[in-house]
C-alpha atoms as a PDB file:
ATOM      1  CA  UNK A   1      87.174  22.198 138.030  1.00  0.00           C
ATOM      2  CA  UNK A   2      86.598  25.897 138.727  1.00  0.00           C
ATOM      3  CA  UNK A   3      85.809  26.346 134.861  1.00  0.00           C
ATOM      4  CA  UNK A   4      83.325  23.361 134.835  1.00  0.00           C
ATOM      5  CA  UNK A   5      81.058  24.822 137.912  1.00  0.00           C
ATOM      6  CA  UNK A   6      81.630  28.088 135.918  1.00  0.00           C
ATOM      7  CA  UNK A   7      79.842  26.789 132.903  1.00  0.00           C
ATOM      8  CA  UNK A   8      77.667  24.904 134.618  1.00  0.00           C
ATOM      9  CA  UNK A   9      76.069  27.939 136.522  1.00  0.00           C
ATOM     10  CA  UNK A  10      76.018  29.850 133.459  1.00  0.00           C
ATOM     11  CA  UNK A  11      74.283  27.680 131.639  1.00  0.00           C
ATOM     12  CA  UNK A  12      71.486  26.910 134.414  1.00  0.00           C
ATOM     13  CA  UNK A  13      71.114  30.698 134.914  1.00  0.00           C
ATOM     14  CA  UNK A  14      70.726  31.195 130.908  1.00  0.00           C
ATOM     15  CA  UNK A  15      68.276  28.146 130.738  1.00  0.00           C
ATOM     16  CA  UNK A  16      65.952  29.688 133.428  1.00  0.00           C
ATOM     17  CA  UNK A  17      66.009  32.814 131.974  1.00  0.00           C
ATOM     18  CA  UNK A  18      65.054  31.739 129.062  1.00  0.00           C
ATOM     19  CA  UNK A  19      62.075  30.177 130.456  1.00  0.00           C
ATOM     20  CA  UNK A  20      61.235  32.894 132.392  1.00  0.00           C
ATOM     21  CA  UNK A  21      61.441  34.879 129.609  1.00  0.00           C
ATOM     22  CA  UNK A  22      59.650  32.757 127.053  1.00  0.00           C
ATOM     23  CA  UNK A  23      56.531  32.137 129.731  1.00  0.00           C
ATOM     24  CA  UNK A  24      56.764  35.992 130.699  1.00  0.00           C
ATOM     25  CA  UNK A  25      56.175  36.555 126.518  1.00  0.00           C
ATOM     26  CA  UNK A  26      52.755  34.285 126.630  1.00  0.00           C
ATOM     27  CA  UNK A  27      51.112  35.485 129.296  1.00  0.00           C
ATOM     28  CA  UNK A  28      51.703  39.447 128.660  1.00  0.00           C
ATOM     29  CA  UNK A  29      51.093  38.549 124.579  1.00  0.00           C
ATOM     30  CA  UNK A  30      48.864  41.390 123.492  1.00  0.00           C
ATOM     31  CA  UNK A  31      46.208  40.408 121.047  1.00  0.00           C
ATOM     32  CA  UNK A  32      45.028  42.164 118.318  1.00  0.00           C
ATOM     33  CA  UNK A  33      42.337  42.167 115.987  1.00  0.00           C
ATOM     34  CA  UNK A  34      43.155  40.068 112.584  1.00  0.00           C
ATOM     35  CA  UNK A  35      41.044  42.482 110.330  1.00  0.00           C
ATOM     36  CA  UNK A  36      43.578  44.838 111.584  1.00  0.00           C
ATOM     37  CA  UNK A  37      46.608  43.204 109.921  1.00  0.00           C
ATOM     38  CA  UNK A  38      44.364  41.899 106.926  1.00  0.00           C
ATOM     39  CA  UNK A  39      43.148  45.659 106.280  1.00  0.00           C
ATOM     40  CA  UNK A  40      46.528  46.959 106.544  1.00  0.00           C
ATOM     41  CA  UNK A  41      47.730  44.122 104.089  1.00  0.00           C
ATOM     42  CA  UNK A  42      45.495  45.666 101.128  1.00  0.00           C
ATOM     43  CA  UNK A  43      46.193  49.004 101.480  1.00  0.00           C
ATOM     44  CA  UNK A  44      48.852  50.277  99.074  1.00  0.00           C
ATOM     45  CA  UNK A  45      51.506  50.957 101.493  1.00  0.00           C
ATOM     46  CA  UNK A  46      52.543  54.571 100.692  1.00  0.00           C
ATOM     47  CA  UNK A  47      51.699  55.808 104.483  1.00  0.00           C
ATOM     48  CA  UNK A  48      50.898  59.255 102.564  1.00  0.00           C
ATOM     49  CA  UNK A  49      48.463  60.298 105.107  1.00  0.00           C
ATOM     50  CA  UNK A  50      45.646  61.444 103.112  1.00  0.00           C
ATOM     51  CA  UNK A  51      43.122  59.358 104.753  1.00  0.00           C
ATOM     52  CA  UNK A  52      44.143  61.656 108.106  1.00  0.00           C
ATOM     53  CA  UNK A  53      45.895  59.072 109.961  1.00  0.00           C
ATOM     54  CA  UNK A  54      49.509  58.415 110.415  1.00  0.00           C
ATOM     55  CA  UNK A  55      50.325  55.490 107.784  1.00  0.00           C
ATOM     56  CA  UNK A  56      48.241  53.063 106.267  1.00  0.00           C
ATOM     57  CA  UNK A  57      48.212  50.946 109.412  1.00  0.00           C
ATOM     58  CA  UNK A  58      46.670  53.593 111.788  1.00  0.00           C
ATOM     59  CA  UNK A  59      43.744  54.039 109.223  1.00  0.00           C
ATOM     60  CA  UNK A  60      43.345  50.430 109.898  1.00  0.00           C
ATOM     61  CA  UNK A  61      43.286  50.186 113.343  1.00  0.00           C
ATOM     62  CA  UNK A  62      40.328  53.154 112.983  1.00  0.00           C
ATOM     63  CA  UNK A  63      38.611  51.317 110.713  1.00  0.00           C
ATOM     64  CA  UNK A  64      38.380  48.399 112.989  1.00  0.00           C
ATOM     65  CA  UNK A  65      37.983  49.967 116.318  1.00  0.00           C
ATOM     66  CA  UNK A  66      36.109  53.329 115.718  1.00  0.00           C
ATOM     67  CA  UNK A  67      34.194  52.464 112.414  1.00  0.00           C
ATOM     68  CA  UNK A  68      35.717  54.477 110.323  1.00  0.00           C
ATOM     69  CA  UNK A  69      34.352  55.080 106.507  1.00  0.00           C
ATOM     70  CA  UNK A  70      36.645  52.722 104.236  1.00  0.00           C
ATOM     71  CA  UNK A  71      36.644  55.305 101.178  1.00  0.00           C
ATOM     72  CA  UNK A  72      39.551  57.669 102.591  1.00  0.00           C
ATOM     73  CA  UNK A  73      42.632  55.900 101.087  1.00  0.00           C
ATOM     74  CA  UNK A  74      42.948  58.671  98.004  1.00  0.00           C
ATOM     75  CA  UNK A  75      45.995  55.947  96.465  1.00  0.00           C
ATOM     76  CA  UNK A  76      43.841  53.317  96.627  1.00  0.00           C
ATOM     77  CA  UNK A  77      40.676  54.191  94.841  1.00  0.00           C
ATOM     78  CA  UNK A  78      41.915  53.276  91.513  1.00  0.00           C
ATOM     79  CA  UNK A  79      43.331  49.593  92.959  1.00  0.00           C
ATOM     80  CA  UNK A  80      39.599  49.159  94.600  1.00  0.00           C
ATOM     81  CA  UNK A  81      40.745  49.195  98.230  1.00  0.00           C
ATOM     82  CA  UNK A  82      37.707  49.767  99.347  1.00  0.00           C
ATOM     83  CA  UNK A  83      35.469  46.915  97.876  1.00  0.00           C
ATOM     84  CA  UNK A  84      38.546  44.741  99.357  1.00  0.00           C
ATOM     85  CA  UNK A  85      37.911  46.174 103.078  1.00  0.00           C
ATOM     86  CA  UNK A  86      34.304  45.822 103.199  1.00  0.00           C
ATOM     87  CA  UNK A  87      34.575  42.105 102.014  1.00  0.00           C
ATOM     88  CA  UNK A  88      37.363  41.919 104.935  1.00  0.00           C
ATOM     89  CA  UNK A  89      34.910  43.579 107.430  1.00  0.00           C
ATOM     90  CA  UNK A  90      31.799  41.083 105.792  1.00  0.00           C
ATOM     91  CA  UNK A  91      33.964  37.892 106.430  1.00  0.00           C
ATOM     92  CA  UNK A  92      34.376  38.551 110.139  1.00  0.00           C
ATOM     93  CA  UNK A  93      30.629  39.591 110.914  1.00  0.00           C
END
């Protein structure tokens, strides 16, 4: 009987954490910008730093949030990165 009351309490006190931990996940979500991850999608990838940010994900987090010009990724050029961005940055206006 000792083993049943054993599992029993375990498994209430894993159920409730769960929830707690699932509804503490929703309400402290952080949100972030889609043209973020859509930017970050066309860029090649090679986090060279050229642009002057740290990866290709950091370059588009400035070009979202501080305006940054969209003609700094030096891989990029040739693959027309930055006709892709501006479209990106014209669909959400």
């Amino acid at each position: 009987m000792t083993v049943f009351y054993s599992v029993l309490v375990l498994g209430i006190l894993g159920l409730l954490s769960g929830t707690f931990l699932a509804y503490s996940a929703k309400v402290f979500e952080v949100k972030e910008d889609p043209r973020v991850e859509e930017i970050t999608k066309v860029l090649p990838g090679v986090n060279c730093g050229a642009c002057g940010y740290p990866g290709c994900s950091g370059y588009a987090k400035a070009i979202v949030e501080k305006g940054e010009v969209t003609n700094k990724c030096l891989p990029g050029k040739k693959m027309g990165v930055e006709e892709k961005i501006k479209e990106i940055l014209n669909k959400y206006k």
